[in-house]
N, C-alpha and C. Protein backbone atom coordinates (compact mmCIF):
# COMPACT_ATOMS: atom_id res chain seq x y z
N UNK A 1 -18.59 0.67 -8.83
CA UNK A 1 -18.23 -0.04 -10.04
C UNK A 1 -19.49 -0.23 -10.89
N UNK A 2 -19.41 -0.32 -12.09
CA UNK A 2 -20.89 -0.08 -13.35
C UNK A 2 -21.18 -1.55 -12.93
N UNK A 3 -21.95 -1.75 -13.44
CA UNK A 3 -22.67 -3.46 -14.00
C UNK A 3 -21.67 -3.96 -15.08
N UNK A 4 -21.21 -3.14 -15.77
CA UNK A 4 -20.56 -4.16 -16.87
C UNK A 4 -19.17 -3.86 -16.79
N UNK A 5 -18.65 -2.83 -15.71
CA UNK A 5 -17.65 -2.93 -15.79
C UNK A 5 -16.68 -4.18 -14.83
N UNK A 6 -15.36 -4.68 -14.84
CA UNK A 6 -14.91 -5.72 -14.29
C UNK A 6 -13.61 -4.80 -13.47
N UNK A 7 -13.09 -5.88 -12.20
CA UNK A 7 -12.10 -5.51 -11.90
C UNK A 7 -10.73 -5.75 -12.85
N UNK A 8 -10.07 -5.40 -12.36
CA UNK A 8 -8.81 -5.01 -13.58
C UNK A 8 -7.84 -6.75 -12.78
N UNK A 9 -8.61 -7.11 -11.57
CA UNK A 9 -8.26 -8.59 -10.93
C UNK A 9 -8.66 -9.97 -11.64
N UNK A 10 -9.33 -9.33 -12.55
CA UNK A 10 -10.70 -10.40 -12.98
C UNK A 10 -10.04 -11.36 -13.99
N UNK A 11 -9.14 -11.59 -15.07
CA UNK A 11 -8.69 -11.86 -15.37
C UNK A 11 -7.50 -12.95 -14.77
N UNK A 12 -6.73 -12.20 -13.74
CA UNK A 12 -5.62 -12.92 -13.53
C UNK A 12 -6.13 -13.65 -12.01
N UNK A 13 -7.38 -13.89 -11.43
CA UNK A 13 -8.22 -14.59 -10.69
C UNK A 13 -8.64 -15.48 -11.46
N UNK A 14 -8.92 -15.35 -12.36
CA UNK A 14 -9.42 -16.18 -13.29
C UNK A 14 -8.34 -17.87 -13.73
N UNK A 15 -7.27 -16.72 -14.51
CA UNK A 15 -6.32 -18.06 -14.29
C UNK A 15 -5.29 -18.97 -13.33
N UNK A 16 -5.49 -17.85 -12.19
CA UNK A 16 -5.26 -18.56 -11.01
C UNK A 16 -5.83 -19.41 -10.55
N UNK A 17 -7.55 -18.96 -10.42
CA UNK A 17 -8.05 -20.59 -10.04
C UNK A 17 -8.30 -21.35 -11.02
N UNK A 18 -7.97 -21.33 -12.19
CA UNK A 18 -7.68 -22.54 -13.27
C UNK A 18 -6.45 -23.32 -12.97
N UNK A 19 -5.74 -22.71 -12.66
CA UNK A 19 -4.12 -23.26 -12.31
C UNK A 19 -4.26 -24.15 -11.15
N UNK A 20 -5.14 -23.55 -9.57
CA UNK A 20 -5.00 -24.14 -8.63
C UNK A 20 -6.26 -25.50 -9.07
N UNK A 21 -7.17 -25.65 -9.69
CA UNK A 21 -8.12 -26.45 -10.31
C UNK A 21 -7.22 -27.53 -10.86
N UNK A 22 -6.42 -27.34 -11.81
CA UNK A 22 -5.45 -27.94 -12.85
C UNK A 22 -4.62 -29.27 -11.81
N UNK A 23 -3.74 -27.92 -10.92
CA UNK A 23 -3.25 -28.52 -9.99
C UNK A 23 -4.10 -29.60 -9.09
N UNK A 24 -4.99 -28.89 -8.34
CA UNK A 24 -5.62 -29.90 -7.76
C UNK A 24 -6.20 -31.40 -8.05
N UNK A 25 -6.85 -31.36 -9.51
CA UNK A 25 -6.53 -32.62 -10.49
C UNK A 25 -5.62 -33.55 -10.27
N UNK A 26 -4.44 -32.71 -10.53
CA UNK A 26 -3.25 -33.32 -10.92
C UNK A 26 -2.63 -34.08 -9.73
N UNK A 27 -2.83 -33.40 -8.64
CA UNK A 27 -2.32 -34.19 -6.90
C UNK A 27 -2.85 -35.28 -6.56
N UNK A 28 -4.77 -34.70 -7.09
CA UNK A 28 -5.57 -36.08 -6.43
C UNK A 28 -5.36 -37.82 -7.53
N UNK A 29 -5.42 -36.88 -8.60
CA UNK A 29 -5.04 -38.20 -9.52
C UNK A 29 -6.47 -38.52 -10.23
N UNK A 30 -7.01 -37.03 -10.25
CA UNK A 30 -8.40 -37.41 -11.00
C UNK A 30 -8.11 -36.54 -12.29
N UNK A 31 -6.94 -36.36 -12.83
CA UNK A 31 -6.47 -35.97 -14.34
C UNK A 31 -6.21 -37.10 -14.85
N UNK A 32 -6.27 -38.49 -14.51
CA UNK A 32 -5.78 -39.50 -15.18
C UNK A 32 -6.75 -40.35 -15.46
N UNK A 33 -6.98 -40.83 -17.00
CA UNK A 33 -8.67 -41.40 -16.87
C UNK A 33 -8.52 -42.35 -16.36
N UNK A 34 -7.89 -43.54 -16.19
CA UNK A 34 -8.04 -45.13 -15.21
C UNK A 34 -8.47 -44.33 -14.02
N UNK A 35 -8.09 -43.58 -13.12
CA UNK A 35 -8.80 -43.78 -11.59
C UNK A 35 -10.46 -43.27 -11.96
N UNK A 36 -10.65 -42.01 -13.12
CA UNK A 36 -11.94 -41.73 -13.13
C UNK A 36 -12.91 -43.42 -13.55
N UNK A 37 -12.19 -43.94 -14.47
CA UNK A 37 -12.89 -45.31 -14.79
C UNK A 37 -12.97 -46.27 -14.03
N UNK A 38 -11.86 -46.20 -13.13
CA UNK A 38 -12.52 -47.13 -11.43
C UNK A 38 -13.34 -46.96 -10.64
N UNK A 39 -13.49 -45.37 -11.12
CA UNK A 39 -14.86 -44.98 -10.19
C UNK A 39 -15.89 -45.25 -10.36
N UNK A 40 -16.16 -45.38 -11.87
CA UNK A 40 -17.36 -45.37 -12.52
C UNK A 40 -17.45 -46.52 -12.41
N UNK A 41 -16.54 -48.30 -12.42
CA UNK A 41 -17.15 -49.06 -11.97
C UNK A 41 -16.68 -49.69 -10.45
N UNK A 42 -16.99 -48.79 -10.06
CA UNK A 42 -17.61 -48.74 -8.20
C UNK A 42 -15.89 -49.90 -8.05
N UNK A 43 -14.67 -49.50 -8.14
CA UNK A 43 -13.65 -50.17 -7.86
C UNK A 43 -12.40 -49.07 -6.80
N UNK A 44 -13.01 -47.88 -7.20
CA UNK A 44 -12.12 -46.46 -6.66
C UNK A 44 -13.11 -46.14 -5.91
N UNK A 45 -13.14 -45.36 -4.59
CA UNK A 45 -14.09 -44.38 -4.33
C UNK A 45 -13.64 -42.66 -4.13
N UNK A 46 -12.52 -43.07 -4.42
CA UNK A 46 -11.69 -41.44 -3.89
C UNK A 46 -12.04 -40.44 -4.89
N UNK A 47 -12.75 -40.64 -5.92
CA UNK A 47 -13.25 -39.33 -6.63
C UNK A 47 -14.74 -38.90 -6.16
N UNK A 48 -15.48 -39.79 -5.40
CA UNK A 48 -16.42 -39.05 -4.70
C UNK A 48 -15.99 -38.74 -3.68
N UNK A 49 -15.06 -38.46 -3.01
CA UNK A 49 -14.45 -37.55 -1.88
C UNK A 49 -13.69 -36.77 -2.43
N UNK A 50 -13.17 -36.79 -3.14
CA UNK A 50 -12.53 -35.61 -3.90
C UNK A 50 -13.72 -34.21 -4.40
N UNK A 51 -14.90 -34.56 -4.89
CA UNK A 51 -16.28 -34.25 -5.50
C UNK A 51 -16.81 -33.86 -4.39
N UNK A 52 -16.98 -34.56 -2.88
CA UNK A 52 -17.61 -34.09 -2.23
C UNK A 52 -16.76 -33.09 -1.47
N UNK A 53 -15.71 -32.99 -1.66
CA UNK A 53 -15.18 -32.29 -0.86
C UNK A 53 -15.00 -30.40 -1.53
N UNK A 54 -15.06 -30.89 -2.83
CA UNK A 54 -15.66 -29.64 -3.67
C UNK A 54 -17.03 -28.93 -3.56
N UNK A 55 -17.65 -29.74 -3.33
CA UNK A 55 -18.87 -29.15 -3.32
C UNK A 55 -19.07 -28.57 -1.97
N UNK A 56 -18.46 -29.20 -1.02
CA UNK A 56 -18.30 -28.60 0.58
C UNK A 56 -17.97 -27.12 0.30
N UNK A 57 -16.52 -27.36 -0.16
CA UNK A 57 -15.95 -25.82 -0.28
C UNK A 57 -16.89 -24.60 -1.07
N UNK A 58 -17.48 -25.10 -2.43
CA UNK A 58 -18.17 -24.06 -3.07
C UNK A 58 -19.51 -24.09 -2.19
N UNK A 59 -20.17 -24.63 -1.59
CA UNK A 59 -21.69 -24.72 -0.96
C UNK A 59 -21.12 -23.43 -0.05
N UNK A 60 -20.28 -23.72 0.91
CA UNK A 60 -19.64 -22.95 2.32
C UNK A 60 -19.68 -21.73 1.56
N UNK A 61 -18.91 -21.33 0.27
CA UNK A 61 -18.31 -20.42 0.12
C UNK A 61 -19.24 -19.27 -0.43
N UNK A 62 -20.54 -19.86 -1.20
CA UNK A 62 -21.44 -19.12 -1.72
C UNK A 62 -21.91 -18.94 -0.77
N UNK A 63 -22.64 -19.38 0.07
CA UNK A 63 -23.34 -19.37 0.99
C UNK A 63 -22.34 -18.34 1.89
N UNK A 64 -21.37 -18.02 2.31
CA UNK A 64 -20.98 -16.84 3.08
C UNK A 64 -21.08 -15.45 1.88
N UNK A 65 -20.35 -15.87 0.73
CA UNK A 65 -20.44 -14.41 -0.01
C UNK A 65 -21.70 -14.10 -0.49
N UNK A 66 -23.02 -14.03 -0.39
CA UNK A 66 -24.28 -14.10 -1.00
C UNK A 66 -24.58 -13.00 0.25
N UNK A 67 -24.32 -13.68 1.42
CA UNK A 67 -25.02 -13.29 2.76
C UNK A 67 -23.74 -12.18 3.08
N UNK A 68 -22.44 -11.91 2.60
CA UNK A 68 -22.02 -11.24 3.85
C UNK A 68 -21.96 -9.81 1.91
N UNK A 69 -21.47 -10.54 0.78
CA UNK A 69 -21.53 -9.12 0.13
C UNK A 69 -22.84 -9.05 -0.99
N UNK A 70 -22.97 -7.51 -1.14
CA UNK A 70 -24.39 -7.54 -2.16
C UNK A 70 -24.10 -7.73 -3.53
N UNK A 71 -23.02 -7.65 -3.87
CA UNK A 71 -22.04 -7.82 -5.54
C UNK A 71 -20.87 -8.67 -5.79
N UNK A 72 -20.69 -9.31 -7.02
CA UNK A 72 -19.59 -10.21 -6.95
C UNK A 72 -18.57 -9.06 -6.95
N UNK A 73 -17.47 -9.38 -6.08
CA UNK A 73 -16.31 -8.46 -6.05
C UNK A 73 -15.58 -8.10 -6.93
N UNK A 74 -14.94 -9.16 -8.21
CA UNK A 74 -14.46 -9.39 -9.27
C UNK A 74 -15.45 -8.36 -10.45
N UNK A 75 -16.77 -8.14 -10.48
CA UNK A 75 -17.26 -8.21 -11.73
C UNK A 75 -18.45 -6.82 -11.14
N UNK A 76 -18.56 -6.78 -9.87
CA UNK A 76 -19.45 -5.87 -9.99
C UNK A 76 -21.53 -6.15 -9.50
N UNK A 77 -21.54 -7.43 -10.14
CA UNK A 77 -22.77 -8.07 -11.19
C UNK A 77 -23.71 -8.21 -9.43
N UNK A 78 -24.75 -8.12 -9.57
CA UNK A 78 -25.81 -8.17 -8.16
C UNK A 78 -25.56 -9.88 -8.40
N UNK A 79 -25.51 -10.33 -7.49
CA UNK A 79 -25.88 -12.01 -6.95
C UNK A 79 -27.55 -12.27 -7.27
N UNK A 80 -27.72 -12.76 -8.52
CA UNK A 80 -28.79 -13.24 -8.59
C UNK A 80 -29.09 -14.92 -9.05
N UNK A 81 -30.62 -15.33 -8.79
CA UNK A 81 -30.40 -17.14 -8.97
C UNK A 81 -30.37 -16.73 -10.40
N UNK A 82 -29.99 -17.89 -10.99
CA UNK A 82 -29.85 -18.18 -12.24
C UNK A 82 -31.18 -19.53 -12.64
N UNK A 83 -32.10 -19.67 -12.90
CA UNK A 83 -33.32 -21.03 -13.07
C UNK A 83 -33.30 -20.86 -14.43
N UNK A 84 -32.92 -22.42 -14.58
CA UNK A 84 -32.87 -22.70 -15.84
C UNK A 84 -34.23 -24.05 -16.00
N UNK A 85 -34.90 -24.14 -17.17
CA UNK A 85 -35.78 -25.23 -17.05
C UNK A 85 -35.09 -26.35 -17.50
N UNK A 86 -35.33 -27.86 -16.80
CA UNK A 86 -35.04 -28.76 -16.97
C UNK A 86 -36.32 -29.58 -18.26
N UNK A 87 -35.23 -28.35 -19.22
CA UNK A 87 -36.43 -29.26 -20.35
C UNK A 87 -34.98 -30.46 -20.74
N UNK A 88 -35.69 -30.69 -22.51
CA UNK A 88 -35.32 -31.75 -23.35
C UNK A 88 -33.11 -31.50 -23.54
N UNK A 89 -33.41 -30.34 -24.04
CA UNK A 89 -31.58 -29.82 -24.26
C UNK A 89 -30.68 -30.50 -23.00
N UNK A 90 -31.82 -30.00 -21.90
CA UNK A 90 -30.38 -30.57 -20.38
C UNK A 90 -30.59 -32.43 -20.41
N UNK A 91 -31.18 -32.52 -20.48
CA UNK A 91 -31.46 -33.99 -20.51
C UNK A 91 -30.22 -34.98 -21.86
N UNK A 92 -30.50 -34.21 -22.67
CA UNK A 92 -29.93 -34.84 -23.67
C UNK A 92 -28.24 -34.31 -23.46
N UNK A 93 -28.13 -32.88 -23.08
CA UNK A 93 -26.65 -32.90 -22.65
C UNK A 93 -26.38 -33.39 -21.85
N UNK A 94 -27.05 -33.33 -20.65
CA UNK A 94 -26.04 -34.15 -19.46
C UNK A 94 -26.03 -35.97 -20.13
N UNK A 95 -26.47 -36.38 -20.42
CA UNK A 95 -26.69 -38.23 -21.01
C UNK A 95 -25.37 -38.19 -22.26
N UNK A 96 -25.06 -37.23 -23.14
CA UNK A 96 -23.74 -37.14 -23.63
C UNK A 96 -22.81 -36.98 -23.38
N UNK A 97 -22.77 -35.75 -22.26
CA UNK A 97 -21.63 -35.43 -21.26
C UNK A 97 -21.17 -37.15 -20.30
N UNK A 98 -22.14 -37.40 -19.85
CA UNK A 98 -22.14 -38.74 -19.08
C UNK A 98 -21.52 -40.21 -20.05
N UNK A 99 -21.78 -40.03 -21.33
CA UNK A 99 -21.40 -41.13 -22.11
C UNK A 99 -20.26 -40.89 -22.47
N UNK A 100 -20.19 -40.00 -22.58
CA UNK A 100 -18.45 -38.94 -23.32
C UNK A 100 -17.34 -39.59 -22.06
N UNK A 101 -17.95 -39.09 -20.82
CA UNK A 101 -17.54 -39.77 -19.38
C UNK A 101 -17.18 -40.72 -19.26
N UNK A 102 -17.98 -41.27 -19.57
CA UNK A 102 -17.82 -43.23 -19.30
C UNK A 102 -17.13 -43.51 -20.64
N UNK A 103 -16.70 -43.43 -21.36
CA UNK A 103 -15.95 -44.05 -22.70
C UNK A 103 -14.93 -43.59 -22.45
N UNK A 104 -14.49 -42.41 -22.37
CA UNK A 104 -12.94 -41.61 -22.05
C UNK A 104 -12.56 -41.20 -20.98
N UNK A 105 -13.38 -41.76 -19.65
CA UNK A 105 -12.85 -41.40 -18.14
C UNK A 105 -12.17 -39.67 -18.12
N UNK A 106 -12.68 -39.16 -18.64
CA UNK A 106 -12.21 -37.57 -18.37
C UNK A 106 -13.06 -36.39 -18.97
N UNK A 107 -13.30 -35.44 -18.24
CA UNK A 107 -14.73 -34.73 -18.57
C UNK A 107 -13.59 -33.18 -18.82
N UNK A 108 -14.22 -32.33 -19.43
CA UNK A 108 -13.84 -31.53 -20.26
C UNK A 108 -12.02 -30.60 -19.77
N UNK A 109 -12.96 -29.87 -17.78
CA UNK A 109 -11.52 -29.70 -17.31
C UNK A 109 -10.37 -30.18 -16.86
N UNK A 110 -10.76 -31.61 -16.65
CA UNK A 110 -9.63 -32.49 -16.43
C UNK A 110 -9.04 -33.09 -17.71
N UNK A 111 -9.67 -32.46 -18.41
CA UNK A 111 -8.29 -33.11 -20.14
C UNK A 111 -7.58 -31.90 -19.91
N UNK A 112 -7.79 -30.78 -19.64
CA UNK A 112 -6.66 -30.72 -19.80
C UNK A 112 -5.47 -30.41 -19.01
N UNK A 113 -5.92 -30.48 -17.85
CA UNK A 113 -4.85 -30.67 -16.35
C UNK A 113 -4.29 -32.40 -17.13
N UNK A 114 -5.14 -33.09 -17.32
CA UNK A 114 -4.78 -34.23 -17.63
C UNK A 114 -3.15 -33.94 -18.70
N UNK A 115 -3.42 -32.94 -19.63
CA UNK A 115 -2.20 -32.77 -21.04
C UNK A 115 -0.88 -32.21 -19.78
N UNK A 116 -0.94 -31.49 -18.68
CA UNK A 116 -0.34 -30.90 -17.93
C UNK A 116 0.31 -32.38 -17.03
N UNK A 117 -0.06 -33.10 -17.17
CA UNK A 117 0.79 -34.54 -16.27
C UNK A 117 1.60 -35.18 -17.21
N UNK A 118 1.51 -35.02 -18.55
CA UNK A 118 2.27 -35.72 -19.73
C UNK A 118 1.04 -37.06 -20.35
N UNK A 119 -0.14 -36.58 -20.42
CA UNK A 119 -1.37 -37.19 -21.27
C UNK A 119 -1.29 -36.83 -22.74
N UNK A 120 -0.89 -36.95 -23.47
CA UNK A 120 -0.97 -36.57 -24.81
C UNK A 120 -1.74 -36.78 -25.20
N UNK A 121 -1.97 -37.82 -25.83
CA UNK A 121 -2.91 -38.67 -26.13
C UNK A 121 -4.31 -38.16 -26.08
N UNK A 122 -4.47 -37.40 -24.75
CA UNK A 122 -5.75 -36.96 -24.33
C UNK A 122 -6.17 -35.68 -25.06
N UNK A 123 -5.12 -35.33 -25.81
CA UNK A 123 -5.55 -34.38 -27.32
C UNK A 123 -6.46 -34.70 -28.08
N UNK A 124 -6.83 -36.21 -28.33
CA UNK A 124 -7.72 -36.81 -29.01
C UNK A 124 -8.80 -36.30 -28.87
N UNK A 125 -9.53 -36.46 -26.95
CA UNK A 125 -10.49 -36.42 -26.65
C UNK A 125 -10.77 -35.18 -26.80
N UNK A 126 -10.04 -34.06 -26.55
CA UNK A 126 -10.07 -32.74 -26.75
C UNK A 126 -10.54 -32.28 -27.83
N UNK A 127 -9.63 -32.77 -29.34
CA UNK A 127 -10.32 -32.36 -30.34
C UNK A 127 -11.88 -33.04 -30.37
N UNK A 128 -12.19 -34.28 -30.09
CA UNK A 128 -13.27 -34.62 -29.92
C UNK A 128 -14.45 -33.45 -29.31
N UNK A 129 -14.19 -33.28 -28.03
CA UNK A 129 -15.07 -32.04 -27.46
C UNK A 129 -15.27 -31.08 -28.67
N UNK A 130 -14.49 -30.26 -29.27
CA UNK A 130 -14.37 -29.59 -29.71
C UNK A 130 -15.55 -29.41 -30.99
N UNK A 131 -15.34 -30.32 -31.66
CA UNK A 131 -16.33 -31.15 -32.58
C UNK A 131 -17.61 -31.10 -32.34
N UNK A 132 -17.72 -31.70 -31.00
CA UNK A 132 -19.03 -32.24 -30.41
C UNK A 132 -19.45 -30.51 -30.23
N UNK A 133 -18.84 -29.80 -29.51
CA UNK A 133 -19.17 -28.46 -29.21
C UNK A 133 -19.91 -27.87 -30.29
N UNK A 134 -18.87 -27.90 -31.69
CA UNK A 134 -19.20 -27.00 -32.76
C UNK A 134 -20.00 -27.65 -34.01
N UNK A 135 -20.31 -29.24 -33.91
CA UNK A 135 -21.80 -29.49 -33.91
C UNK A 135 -23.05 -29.26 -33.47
N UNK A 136 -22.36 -29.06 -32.24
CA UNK A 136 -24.34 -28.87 -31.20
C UNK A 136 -24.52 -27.12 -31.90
N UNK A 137 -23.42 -26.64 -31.86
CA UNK A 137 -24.02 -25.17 -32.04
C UNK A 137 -24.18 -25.10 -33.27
N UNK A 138 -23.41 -25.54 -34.68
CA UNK A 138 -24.03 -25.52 -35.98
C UNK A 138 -25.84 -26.08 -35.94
N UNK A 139 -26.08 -27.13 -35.10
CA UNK A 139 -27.14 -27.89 -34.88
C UNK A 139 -28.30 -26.87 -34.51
N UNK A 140 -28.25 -26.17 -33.45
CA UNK A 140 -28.92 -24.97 -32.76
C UNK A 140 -28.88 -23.99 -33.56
N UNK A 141 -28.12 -23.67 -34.35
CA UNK A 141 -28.05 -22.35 -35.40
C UNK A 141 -28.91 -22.74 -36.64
N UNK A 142 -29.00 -24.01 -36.92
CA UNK A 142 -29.69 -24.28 -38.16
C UNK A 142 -31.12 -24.30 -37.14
N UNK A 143 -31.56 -25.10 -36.37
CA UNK A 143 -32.76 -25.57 -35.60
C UNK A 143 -33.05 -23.98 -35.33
N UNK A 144 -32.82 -22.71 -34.88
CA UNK A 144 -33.27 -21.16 -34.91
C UNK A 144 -33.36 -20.66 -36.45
N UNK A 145 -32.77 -21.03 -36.96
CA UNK A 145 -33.08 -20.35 -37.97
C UNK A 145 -34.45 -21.32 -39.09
N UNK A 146 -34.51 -22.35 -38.90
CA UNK A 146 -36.03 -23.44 -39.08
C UNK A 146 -37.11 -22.45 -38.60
N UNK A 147 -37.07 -22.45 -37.38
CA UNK A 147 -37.93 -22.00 -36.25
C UNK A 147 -38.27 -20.04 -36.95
N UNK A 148 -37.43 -19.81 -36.98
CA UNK A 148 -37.52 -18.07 -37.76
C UNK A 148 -37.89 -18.00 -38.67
N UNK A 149 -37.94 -18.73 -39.83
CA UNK A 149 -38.63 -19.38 -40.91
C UNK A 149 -39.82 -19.38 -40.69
N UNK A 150 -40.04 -20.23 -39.95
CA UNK A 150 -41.67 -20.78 -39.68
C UNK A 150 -42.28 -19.77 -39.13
N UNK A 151 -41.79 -18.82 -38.12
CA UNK A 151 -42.59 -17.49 -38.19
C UNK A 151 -42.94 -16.78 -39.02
N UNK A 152 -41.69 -16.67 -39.80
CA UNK A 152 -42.06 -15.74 -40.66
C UNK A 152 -43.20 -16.36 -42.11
N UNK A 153 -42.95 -17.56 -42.43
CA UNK A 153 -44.02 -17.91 -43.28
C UNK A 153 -45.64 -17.95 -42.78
N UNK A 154 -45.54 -17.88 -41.22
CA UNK A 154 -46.85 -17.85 -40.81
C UNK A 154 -47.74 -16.29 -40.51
N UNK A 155 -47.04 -15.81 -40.87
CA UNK A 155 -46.97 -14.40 -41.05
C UNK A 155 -47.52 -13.34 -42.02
N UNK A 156 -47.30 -14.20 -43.22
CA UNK A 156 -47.75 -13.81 -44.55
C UNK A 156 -49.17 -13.88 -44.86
């Protein structure tokens, strides 16, 4: 299989484990923002067992496919780390993501497993994301193109 080419699986894997994700939400009862907001003030604890029990499964699971295949199966692509620097951008996203959190008890994929239980409402927060999304990137598109500027005037 090429590097860029995908399996013809890749797609409908895709929204399968969105579906079983959705679902899984939806059973534990962490699509509904009150239990995420009990958590946050230390009144629930079942979403850090829910969390840890995710991270069990994906830790286990990378950790066998890394070691037993040399390519993701789906896509082809060599298994490589991904290091990202913990500059200023992650700092300031995760502290929005986290406030976004704590005000609306529901973080991006559980709105919308959340609309899938009969949350309407939680359209709000959605268009909200949405916003927030296509600010940061108008934000970053103007802040590169400043920055390309300033090369180029230093240039002359």
């Amino acid at each position: 299989m090429a590097e860029t080419e995908r399996s013809p699986w890749f797609l409908p894997v895709i929204y399968v484990g969105g579906l079983v994700f959705g679902l899984g939400l939806a059973i534990s009862g962490m699509a509904r923002p009150e239990v995420v907001l009990d958590f946050l003030q230390f009144e629930d604890f079942g979403l850090l067992f829910v969390m840890g029990g995710a991270a069990v499964v994906t830790g286990v699971t990378f950790a066998i496919a890394t070691r037993s295949l040399n390519r993701a199966p789906l896509t082809g692509s060599e298994y490589t780390r991904r290091l990202k620097d913990f500059d200023r951008n992650v700092l300031v996203g995760g502290g929005i993501f986290g406030v976004g959190w704590g005000l609306s008890g529901i973080c991006p994929g559980a709105a919308y497993a959340s609309i899938g239980i009969g949350n309407y409402p939680i359209l709000w927060a959605i268009v909200g994301m949405f916003l927030g999304a296509y600010a940061q990137g108008y934000w970053r598109t103007l802040r590169a193109g400043d920055a390309a500027d300033g090369v180029e005037s230093t240039a002359d």
